[in-house]
Protein backbone atom coordinates (compact mmCIF):
# COMPACT_ATOMS: atom_id res chain seq x y z
CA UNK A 1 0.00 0.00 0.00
CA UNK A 2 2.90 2.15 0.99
CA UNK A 3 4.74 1.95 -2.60
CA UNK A 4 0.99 2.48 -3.84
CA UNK A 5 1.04 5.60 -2.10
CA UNK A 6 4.68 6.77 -3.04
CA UNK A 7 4.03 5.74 -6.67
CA UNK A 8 0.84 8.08 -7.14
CA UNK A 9 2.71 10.61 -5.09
CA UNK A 10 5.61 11.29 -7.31
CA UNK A 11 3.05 10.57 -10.55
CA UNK A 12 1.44 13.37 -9.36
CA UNK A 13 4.29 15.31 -8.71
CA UNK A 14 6.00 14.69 -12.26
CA UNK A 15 2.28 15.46 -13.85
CA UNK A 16 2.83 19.70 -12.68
CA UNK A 17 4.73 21.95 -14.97
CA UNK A 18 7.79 23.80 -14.25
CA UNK A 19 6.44 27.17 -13.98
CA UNK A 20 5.33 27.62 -10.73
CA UNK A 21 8.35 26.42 -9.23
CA UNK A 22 10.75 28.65 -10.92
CA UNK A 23 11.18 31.46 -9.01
CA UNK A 24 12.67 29.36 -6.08
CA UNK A 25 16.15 31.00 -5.43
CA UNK A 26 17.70 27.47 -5.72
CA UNK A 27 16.05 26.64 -9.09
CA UNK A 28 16.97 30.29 -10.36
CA UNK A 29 20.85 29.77 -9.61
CA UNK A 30 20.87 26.38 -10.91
CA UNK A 31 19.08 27.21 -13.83
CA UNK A 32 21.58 29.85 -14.34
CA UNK A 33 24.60 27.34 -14.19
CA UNK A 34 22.84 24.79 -16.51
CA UNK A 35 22.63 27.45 -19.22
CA UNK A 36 25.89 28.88 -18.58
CA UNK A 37 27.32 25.30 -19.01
CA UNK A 38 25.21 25.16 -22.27
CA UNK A 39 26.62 27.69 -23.54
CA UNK A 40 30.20 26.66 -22.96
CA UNK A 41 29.69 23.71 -24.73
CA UNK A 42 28.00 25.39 -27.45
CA UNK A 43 30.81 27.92 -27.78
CA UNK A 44 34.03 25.94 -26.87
CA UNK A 45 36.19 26.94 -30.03
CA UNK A 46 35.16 30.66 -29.48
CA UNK A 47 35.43 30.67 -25.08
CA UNK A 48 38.92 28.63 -25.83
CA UNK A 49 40.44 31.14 -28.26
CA UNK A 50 38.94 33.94 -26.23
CA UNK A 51 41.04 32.00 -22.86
CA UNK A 52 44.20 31.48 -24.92
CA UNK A 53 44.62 35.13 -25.96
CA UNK A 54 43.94 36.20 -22.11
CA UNK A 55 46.35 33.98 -20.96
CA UNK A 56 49.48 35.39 -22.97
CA UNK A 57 47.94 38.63 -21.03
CA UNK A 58 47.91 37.01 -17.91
CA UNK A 59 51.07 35.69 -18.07
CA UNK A 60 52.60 39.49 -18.89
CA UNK A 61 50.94 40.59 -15.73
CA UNK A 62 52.25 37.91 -13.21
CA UNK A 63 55.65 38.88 -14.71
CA UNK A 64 54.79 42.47 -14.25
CA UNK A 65 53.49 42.31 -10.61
CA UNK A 66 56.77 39.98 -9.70
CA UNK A 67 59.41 42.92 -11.06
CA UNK A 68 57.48 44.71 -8.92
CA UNK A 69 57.63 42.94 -6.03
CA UNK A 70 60.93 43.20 -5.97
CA UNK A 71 61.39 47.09 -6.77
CA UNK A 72 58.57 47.48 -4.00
CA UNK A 73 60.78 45.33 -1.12
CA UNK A 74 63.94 47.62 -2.24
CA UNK A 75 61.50 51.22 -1.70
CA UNK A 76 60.78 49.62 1.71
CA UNK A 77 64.27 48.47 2.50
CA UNK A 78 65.16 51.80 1.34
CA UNK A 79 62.76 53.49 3.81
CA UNK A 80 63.48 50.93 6.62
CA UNK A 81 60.58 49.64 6.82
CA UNK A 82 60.72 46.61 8.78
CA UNK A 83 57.10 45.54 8.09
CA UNK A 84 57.83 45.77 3.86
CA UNK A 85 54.24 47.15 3.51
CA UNK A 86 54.82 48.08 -0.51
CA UNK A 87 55.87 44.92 -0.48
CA UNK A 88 53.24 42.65 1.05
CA UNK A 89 50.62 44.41 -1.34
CA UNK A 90 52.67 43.89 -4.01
CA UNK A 91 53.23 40.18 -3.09
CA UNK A 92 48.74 40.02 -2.68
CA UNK A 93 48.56 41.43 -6.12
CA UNK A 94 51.35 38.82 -7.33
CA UNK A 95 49.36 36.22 -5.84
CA UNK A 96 46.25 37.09 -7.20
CA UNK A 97 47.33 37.36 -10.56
CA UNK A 98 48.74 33.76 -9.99
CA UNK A 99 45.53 32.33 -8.84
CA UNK A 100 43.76 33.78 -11.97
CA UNK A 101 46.45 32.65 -14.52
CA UNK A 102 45.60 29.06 -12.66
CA UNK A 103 42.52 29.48 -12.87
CA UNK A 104 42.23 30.54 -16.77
CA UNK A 105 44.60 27.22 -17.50
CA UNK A 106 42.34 25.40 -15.41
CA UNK A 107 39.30 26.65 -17.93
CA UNK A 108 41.36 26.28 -20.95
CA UNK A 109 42.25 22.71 -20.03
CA UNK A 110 38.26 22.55 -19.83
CA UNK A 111 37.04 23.81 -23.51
CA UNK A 112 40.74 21.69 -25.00
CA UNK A 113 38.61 19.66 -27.70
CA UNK A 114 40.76 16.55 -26.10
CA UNK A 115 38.73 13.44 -25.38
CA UNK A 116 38.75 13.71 -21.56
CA UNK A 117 37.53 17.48 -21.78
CA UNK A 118 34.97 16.83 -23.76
CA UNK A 119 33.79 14.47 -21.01
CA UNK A 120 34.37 16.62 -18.15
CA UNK A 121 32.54 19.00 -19.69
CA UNK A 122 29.58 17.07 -20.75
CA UNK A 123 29.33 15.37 -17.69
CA UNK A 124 29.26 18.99 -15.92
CA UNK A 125 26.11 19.72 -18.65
CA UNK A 126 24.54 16.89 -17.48
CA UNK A 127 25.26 17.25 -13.13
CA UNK A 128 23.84 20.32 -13.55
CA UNK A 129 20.77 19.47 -15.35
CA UNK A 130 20.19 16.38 -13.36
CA UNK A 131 20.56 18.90 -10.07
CA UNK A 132 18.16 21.13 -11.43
CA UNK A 133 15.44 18.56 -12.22
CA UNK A 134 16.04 17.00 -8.91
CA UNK A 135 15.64 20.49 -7.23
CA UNK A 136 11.90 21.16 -9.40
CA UNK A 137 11.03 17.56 -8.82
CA UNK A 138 11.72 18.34 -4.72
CA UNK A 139 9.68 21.24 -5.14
CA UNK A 140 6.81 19.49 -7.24
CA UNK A 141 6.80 16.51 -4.25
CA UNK A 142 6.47 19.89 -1.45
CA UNK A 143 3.45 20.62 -3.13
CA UNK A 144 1.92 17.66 -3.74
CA UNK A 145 2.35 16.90 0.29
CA UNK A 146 0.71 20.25 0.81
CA UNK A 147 -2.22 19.82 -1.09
CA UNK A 148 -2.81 16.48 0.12
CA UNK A 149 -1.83 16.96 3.93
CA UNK A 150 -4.77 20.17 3.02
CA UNK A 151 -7.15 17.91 1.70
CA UNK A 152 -7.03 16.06 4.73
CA UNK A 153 -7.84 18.95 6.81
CA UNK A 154 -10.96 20.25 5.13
CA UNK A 155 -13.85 18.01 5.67
């Protein structure tokens, strides 16, 4: 009786549309990443040229910030200071422009056109989709205990 109850549950859940449910935060944000994801894989030569070309950038300014880390730990040497201030901000920038540079290889290595990034990012098209359909379908199964639970009450 119980799997009776469970299968006309989540019939009845899977028999509402989408619409009402869409304004959920949750649903909006992964909504949002599904289509984003989409449109990676729709636009892979285009986002990987686009990555390339900002890397040779990126690269310029990691060299950039570390010449300057080292003219900004002489300026504070110079003016004895034994905290290198100039320094440590130039050493956050540094880092920072590290961490993207990472972070752009990371993508690149993403949108490659090898075998295993074509995977990785299918299967990311996919996670996200199935999360998002999980995510209306837990929302469709809220209502559908609502309504029933209300039925209940009313005589």
């Amino acid at each position: 009786m119980e799997q009776i109850n469970q299968a006309a549950r989540k019939a009845a859940a899977r028999a509402l549309i989408d619409t009402p449910f869409l304004a959920d935060p949750e649903v909006v944000r992964l909504k949002a990443q599904y289509e984003a994801l989409r449109g990676v894989q729709a636009y892979q030569p285009v986002i990987r040229r686009f990555l390339q070309a900002e890397q040779l950038k990126q690269t310029a300014r990691v060299d950039s910030a570390q010449n300057a880390l080292k003219w900004e730990a002489l300026f504070d040497a110079a003016a004895n200071d034994l905290n290198f201030s100039r320094a440590r901000v130039a050493m956050s920038e540094l880092i920072a422009e590290r961490e993207l540079q990472d972070a752009i290889l990371k993508a690149i290595s993403v949108v490659d056109c090898s075998p295993d990034s074509a995977h990785e990012l299918h299967d990311a098209v996919e996670n996200s989709r199935t999360a998002l359909n999980e995510r209306l379908f837990e929302l469709k199964l809220a209502q559908v205990d609502s309504e029933h639970s209300h039925s209940q009450e009313t005589p």
